[in-house]
N, C-alpha and C. Protein backbone atom coordinates (compact mmCIF):
# COMPACT_ATOMS: atom_id res chain seq x y z
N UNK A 1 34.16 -76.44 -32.26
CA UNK A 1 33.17 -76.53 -33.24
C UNK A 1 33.49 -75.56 -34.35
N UNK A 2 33.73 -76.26 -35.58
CA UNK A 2 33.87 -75.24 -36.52
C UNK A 2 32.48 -75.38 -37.54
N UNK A 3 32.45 -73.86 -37.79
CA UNK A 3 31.33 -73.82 -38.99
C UNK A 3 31.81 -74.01 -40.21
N UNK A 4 31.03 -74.70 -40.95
CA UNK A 4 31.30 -74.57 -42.42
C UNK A 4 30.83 -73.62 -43.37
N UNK A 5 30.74 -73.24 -44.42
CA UNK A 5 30.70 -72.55 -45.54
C UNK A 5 29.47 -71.91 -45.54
N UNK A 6 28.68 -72.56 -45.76
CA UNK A 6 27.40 -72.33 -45.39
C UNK A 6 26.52 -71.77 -44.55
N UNK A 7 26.98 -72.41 -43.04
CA UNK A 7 26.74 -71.38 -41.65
C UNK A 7 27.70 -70.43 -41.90
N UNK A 8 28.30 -69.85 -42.48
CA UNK A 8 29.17 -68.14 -42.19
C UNK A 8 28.34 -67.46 -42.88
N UNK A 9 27.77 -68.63 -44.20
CA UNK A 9 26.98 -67.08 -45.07
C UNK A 9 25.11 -66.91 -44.33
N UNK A 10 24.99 -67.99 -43.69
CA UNK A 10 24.19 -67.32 -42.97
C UNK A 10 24.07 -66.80 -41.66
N UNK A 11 24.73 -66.93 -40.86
CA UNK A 11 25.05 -65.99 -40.19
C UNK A 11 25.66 -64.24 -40.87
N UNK A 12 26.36 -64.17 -41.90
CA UNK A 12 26.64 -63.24 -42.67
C UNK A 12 25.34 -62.64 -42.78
N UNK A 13 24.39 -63.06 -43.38
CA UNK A 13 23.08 -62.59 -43.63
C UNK A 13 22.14 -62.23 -42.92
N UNK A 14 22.07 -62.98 -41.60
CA UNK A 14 21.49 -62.68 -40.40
C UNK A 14 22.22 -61.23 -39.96
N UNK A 15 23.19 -61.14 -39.59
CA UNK A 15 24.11 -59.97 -39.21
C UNK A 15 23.95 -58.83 -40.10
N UNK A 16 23.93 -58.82 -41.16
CA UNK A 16 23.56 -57.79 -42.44
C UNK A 16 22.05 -57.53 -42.79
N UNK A 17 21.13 -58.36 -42.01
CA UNK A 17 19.90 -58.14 -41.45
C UNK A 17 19.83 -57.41 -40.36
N UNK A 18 20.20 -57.84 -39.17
CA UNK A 18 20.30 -57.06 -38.23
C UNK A 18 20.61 -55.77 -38.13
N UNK A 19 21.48 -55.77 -39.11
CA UNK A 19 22.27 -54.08 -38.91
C UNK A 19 21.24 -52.84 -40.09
N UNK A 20 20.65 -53.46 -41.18
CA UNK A 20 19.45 -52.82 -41.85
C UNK A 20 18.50 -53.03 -41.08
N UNK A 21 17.88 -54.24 -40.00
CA UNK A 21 17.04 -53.24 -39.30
C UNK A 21 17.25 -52.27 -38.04
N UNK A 22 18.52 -52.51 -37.62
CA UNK A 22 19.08 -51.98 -36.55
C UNK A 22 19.04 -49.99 -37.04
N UNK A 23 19.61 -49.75 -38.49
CA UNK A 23 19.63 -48.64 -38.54
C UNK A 23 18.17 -48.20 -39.58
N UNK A 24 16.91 -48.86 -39.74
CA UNK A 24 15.87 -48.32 -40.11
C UNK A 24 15.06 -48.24 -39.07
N UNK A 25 15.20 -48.60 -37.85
CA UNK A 25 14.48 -48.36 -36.65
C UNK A 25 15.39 -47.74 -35.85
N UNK A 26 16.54 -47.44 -36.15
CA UNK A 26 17.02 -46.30 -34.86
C UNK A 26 17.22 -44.99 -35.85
N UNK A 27 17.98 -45.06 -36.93
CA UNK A 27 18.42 -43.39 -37.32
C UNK A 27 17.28 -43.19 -38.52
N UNK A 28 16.95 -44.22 -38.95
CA UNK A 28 15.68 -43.33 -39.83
C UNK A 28 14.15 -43.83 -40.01
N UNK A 29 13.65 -43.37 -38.47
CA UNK A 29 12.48 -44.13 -37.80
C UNK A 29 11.66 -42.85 -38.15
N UNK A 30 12.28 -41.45 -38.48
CA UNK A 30 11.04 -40.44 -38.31
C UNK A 30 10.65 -39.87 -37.07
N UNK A 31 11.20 -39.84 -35.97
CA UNK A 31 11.13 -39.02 -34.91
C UNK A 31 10.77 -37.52 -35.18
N UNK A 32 10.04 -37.26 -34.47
CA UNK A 32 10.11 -35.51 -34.85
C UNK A 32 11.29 -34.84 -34.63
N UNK A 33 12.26 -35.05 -33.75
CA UNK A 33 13.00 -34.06 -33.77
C UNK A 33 14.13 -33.81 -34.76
N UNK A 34 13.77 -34.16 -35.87
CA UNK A 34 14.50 -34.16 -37.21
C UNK A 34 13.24 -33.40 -38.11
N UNK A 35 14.09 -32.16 -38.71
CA UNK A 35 13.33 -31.28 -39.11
C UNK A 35 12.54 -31.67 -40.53
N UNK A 36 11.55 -31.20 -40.79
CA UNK A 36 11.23 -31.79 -41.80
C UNK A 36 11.67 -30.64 -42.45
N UNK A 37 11.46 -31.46 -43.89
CA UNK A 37 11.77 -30.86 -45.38
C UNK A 37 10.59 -30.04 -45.86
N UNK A 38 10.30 -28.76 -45.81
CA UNK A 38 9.44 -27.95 -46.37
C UNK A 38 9.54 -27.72 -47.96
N UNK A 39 8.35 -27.41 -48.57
CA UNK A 39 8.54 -26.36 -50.00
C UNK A 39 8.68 -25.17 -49.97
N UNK A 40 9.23 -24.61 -51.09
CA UNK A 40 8.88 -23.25 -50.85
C UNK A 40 7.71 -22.37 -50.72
N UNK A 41 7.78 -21.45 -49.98
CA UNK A 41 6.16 -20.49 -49.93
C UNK A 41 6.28 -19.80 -51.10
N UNK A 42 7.23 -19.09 -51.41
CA UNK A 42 7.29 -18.18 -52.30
C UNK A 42 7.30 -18.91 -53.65
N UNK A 43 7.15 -18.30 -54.79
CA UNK A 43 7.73 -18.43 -56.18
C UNK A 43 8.98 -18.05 -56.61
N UNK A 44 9.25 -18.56 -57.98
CA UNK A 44 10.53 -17.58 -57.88
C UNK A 44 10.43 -16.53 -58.57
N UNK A 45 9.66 -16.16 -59.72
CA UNK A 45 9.45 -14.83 -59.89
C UNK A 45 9.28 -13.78 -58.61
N UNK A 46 8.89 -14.29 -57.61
CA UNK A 46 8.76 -13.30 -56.53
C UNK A 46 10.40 -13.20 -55.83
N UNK A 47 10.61 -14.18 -55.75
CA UNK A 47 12.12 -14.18 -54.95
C UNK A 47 12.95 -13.31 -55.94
N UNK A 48 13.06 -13.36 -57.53
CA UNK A 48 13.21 -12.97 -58.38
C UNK A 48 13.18 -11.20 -58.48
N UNK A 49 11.99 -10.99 -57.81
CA UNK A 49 11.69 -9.57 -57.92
C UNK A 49 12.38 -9.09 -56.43
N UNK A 50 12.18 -9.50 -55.55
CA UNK A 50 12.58 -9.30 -54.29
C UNK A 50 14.52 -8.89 -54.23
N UNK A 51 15.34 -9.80 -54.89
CA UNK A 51 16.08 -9.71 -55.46
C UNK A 51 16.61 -8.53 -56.18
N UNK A 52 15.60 -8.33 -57.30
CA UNK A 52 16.16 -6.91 -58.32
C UNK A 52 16.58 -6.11 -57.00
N UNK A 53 15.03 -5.62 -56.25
CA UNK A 53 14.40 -4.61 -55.36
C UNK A 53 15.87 -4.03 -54.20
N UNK A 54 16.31 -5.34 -53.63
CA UNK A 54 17.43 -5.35 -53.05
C UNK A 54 18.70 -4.46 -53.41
N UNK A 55 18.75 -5.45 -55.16
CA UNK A 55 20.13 -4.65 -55.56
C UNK A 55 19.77 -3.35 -56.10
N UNK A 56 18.60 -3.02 -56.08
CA UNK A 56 18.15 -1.32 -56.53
C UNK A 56 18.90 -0.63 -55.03
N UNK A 57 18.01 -1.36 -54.00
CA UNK A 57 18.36 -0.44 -52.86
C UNK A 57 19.93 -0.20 -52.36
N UNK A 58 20.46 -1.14 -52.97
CA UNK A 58 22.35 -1.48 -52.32
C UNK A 58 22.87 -0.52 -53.50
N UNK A 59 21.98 -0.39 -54.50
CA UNK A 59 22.83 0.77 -55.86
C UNK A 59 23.13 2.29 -55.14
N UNK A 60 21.73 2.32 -54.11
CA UNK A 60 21.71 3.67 -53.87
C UNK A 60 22.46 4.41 -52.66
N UNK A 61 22.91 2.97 -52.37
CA UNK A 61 23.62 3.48 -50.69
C UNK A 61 24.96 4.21 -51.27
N UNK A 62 25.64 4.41 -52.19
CA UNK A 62 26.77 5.28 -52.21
C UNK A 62 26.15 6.72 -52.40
N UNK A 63 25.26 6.82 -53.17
CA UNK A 63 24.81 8.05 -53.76
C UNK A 63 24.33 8.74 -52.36
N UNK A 64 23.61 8.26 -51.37
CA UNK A 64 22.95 8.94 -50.41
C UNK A 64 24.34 8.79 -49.35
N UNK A 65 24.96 8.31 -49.61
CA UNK A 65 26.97 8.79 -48.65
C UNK A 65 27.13 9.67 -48.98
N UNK A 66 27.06 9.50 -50.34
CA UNK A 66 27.57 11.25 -51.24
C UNK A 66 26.79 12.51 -50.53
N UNK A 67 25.33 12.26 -50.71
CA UNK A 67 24.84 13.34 -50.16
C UNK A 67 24.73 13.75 -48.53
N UNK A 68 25.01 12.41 -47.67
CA UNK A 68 25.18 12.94 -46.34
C UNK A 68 26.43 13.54 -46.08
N UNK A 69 27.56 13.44 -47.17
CA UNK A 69 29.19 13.92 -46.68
C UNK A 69 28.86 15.58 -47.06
N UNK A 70 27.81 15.77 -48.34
CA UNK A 70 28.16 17.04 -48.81
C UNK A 70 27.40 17.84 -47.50
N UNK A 71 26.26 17.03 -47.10
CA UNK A 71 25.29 17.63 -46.22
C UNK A 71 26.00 18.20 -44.80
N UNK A 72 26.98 17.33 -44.52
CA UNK A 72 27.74 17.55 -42.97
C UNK A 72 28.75 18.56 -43.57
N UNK A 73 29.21 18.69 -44.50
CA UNK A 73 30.14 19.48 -44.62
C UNK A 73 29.70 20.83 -44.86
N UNK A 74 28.44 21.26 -46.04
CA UNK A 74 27.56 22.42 -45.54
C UNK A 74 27.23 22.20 -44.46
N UNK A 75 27.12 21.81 -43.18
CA UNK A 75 26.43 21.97 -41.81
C UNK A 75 27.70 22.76 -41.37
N UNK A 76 28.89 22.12 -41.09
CA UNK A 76 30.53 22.20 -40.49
C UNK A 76 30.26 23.81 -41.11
N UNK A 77 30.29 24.09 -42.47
CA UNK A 77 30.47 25.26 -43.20
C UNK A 77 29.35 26.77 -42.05
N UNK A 78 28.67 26.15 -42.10
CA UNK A 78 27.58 27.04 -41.62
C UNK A 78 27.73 27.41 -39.55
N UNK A 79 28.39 26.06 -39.66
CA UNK A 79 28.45 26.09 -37.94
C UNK A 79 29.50 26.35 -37.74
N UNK A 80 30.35 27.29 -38.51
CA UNK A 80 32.09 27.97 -38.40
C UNK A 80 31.65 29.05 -37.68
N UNK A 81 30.60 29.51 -37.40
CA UNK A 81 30.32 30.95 -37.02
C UNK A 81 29.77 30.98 -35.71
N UNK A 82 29.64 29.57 -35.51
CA UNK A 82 29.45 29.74 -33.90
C UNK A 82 30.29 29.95 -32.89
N UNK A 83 29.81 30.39 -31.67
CA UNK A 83 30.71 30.69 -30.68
C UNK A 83 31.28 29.18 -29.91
N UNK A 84 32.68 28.91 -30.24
CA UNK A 84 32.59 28.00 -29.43
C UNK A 84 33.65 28.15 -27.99
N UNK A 85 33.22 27.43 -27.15
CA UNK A 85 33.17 27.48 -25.85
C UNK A 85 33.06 26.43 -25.00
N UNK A 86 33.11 26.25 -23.87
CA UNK A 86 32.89 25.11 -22.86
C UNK A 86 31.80 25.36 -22.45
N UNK A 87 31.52 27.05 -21.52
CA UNK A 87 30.49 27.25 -20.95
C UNK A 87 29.90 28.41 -21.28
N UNK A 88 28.57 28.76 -20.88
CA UNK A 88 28.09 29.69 -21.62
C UNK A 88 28.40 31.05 -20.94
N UNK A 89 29.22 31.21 -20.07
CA UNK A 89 30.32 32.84 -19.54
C UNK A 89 31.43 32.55 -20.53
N UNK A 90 32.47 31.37 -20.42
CA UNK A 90 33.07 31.86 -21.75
C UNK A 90 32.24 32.06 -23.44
N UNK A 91 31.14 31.72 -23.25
CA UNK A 91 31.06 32.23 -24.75
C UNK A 91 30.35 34.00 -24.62
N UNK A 92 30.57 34.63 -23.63
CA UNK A 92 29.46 35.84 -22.92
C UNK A 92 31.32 36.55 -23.23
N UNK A 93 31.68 35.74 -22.93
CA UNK A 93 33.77 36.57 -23.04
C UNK A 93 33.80 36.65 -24.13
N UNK A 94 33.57 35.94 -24.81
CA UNK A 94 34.20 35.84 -26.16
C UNK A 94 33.27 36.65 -26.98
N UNK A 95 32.16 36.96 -26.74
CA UNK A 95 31.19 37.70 -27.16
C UNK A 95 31.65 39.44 -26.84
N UNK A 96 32.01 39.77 -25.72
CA UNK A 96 32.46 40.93 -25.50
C UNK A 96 33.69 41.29 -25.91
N UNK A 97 34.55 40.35 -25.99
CA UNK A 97 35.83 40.46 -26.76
C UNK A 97 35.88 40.79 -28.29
N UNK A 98 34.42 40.29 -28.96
CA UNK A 98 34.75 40.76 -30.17
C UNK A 98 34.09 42.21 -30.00
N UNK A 99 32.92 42.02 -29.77
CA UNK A 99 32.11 44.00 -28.93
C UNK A 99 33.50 45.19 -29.00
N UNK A 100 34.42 44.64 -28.07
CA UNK A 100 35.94 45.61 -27.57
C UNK A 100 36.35 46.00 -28.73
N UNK A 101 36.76 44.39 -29.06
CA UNK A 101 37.98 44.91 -30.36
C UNK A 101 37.32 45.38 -31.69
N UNK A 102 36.47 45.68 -31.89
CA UNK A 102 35.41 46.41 -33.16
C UNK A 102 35.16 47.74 -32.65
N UNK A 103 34.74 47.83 -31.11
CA UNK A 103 34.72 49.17 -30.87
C UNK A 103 36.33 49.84 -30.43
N UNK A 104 37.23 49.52 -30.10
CA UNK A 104 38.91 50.04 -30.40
C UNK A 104 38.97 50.13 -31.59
N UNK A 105 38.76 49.61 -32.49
CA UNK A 105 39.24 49.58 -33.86
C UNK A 105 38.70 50.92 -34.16
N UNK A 106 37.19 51.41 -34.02
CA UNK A 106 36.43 52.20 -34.27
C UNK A 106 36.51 54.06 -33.50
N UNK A 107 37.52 53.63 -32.58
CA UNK A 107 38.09 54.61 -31.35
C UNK A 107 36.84 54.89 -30.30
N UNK A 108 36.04 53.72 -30.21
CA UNK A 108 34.47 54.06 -28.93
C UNK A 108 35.29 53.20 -27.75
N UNK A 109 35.12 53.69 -26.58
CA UNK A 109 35.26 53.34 -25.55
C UNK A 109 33.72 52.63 -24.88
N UNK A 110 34.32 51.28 -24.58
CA UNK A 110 33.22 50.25 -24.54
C UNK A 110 33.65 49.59 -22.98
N UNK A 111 32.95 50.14 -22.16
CA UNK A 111 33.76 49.67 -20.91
C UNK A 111 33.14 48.35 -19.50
N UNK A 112 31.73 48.13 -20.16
CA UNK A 112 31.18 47.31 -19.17
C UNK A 112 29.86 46.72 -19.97
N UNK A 113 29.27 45.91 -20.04
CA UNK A 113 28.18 45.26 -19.82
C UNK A 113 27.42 45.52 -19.11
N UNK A 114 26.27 45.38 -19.52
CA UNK A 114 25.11 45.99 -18.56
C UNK A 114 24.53 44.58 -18.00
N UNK A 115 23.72 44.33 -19.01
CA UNK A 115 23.27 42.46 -19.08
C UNK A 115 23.55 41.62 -19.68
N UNK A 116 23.77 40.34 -19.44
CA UNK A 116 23.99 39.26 -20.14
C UNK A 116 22.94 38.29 -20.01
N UNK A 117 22.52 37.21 -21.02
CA UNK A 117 21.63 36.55 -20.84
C UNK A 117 21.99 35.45 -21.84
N UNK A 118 21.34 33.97 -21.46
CA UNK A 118 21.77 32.81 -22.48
C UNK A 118 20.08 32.45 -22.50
N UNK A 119 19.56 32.03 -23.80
CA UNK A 119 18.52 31.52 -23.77
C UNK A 119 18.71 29.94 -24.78
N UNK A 120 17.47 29.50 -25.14
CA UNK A 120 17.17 28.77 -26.38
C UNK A 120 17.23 29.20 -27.31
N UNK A 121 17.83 29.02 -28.75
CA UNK A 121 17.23 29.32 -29.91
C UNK A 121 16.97 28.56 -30.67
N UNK A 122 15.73 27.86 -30.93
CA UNK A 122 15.45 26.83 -31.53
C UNK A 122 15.48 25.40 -30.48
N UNK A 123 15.85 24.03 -31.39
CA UNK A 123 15.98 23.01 -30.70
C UNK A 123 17.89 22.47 -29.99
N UNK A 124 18.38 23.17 -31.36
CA UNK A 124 19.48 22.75 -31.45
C UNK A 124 20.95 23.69 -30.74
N UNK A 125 20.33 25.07 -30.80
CA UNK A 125 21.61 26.05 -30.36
C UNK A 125 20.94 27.21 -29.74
N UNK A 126 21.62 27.76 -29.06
CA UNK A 126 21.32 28.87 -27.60
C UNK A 126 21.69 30.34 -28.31
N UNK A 127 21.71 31.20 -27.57
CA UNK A 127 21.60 32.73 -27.97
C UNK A 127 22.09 33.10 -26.61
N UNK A 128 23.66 33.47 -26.69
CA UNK A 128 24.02 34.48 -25.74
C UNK A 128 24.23 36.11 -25.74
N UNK A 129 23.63 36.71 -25.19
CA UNK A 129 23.47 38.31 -25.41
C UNK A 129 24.22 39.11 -24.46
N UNK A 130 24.51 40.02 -24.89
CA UNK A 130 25.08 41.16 -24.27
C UNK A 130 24.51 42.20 -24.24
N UNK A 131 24.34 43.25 -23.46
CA UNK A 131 23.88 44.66 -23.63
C UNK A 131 25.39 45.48 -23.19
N UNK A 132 25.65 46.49 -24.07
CA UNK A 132 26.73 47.25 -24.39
C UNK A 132 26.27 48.73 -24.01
N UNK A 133 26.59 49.80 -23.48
CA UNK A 133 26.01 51.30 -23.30
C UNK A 133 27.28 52.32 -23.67
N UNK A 134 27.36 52.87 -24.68
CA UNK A 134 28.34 53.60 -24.72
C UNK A 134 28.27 54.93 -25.45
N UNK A 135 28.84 55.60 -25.60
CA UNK A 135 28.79 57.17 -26.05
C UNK A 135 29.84 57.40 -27.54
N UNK A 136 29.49 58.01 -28.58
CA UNK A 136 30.41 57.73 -29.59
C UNK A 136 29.80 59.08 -30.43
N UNK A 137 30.02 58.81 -32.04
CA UNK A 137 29.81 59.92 -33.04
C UNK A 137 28.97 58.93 -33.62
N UNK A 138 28.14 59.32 -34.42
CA UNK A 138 27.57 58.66 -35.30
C UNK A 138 28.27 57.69 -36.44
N UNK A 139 28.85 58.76 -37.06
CA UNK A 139 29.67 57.65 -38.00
C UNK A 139 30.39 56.51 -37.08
N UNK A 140 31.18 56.23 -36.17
CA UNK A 140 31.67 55.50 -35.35
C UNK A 140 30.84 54.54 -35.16
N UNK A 141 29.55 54.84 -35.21
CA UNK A 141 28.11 53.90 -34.27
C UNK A 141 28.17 53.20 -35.72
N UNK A 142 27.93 53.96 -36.93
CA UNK A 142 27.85 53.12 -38.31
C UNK A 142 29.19 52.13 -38.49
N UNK A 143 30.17 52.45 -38.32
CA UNK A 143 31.33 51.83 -39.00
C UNK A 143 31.73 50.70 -37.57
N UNK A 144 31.33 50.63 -36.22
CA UNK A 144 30.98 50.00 -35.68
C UNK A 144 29.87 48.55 -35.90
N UNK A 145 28.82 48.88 -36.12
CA UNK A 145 28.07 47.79 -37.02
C UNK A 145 28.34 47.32 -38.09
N UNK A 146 29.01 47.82 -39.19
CA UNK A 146 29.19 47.24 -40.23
C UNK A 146 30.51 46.17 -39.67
N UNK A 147 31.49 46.71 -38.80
CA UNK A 147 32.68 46.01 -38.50
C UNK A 147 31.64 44.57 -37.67
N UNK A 148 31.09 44.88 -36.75
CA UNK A 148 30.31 43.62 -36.15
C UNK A 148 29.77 42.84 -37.26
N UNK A 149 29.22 43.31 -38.47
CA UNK A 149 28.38 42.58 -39.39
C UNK A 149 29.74 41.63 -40.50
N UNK A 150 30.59 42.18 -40.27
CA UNK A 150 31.80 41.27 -41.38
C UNK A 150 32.51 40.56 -40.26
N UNK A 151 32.35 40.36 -38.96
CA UNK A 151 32.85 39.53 -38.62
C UNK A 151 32.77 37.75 -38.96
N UNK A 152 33.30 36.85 -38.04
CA UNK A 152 33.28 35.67 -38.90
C UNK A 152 32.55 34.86 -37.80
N UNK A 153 32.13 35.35 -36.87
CA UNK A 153 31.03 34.59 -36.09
C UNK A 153 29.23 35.31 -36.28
N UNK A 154 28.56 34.27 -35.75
CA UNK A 154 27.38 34.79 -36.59
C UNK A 154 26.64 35.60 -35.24
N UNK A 155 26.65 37.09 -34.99
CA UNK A 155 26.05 37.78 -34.50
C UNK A 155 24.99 38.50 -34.82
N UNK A 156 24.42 39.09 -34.25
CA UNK A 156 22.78 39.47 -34.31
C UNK A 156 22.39 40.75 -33.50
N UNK A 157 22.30 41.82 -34.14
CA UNK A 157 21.78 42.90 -33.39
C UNK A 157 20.44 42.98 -32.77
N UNK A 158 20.59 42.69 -31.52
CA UNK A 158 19.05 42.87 -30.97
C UNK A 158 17.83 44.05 -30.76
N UNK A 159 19.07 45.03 -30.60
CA UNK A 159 18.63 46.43 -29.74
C UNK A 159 19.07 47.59 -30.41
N UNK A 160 18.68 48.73 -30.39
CA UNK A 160 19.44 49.65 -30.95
C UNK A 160 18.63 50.60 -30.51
N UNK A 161 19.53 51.17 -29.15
CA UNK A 161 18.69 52.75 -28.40
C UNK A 161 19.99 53.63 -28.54
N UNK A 162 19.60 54.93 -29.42
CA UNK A 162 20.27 56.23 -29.83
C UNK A 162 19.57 57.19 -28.98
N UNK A 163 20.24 58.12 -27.99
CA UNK A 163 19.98 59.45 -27.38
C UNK A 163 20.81 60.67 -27.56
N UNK A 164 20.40 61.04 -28.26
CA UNK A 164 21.00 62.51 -28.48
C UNK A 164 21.75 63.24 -27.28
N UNK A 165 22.76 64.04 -27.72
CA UNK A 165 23.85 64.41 -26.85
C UNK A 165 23.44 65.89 -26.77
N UNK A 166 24.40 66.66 -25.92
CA UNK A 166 24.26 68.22 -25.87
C UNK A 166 25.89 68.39 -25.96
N UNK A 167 26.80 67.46 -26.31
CA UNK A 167 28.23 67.94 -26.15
C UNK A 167 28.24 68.94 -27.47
N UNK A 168 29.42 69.60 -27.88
CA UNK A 168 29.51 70.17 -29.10
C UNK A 168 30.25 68.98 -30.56
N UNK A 169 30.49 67.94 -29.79
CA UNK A 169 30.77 66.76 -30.69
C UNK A 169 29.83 66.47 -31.43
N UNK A 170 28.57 66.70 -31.07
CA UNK A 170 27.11 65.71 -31.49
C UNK A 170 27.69 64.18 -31.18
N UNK A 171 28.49 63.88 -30.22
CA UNK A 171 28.34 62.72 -29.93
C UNK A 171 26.52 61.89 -29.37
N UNK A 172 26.54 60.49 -29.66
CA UNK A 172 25.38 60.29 -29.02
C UNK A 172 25.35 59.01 -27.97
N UNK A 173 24.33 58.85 -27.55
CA UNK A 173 24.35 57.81 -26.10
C UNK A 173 23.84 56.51 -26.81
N UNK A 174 24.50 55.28 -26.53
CA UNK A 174 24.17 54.09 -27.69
C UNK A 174 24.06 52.70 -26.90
N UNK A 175 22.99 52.14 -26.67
CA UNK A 175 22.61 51.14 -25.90
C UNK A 175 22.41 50.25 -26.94
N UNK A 176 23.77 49.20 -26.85
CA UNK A 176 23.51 47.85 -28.27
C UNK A 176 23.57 46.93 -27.49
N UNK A 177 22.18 45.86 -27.95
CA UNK A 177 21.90 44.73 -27.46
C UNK A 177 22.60 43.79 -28.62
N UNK A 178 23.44 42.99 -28.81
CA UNK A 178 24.29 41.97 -29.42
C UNK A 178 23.97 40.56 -29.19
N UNK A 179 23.68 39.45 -30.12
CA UNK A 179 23.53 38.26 -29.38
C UNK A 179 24.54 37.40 -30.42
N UNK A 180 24.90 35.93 -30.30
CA UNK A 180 25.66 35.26 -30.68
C UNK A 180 25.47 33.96 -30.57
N UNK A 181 25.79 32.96 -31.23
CA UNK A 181 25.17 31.49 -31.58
C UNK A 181 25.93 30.46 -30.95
N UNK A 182 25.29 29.79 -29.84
CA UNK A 182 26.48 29.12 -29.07
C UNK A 182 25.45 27.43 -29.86
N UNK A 183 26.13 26.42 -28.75
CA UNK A 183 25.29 25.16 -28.91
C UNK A 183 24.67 25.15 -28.21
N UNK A 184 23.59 24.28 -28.04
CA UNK A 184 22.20 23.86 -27.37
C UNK A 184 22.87 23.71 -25.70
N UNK A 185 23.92 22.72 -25.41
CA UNK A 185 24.39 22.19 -24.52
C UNK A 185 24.68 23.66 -23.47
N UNK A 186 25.08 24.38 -23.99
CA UNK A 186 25.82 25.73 -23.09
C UNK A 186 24.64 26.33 -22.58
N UNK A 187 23.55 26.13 -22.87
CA UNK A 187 21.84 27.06 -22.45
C UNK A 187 21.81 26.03 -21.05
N UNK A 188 21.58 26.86 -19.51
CA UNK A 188 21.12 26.00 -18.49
C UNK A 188 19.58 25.45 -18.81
N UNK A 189 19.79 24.52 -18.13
CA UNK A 189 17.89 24.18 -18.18
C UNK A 189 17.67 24.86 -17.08
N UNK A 190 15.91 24.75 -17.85
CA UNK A 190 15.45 25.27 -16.24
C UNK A 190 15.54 25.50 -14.60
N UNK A 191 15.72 26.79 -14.09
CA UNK A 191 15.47 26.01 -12.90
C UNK A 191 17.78 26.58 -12.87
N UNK A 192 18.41 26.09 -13.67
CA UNK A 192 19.90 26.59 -13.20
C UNK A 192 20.28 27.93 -14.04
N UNK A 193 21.60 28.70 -13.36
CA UNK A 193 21.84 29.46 -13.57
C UNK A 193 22.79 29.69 -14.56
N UNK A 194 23.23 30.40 -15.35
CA UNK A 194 24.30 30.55 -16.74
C UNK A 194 25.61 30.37 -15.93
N UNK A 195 25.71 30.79 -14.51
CA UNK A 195 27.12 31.06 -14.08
C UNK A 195 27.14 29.92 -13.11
């Protein structure tokens, strides 16, 4: 059976029917799960302003780099003077080591520690102390402190007990309490011991 001219173009047409309604009832029937098309909430003067606001805030992020690099680097500057250490007996060494070599320099014989102690100072860094007892001249006791005070770590005179002598030196009896700036981390907590 052959078709003629006529039956192809309608069948043609039937088929080209079928397939417009085939794809207006399957792919664009409106199902929900095809998102709909919203307006905008906003305006655009607002998006507009929102915008400037942005590139104001992205202007300022170098400037406040600038000032956190200068800021860490005065911090670094300031925190050269701390004692640094692992634990808080080596920073109690290193604390008496400078005590020695200021009092040799000075010709005082500095031979023991009495007490040592690590506390809090503040949130951020600890306070390790020494107590020192020794016998000297006065001027020695002066040129002693000033040598502790130009050193390059940041120490702190706590104490200062002077007892008069009976030698013919006028030497005198000199109990110096010394403390020194460690980090927070080197202070035990409660409850443990420094050593």
């Amino acid at each position: 059976m052959t078709l003629g001219r006529k039956e192809r173009i309608q069948l043609g047409v039937i088929g080209a029917a079928l397939v417009l309604i085939f794809l207006r009832l399957g792919l664009y029937s409106g199902d929900s799960s095809t998102p709909a098309v919203v307006g905008a909430t906003e305006s655009i003067p607002t998006a507009e302003r929102q915008l400037a606001r942005r590139r104001q805030l992205a202007a300022t992020v170098a400037g406040k780099e600038a000032v956190l690099q200068k800021a860490v680097a005065e911090l670094q500057s300031r925190e050269a003077g701390i004692l640094k250490a692992d634990t808080a007996a080596q920073a109690q060494a290193q604390l008496l080591d400078v005590i020695r070599k200021a009092a040799v320099a000075n010709g005082i014989d500095v031979r023991g520690a009495e007490e040592m102690r690590v506390r809090p100072l503040g949130n951020d860094y600890g306070e390790v102390s020494i107590v020192e007892t020794f016998t000297c001249g006065m001027e020695q006791l002066v040129n002693l402190l000033s040598d502790l005070a130009n050193q390059p770590q940041i120490l702190a005179t706590n104490e200062i007990d002077i007892s008069g002598g009976n030698d013919k030196k006028k030497n005198v009896q000199v109990r110096l309490s010394l403390s020194g700036v460690v980090l927070r981390k080197l202070v035990p907590k409660k409850g443990e011991t420094a050593f």
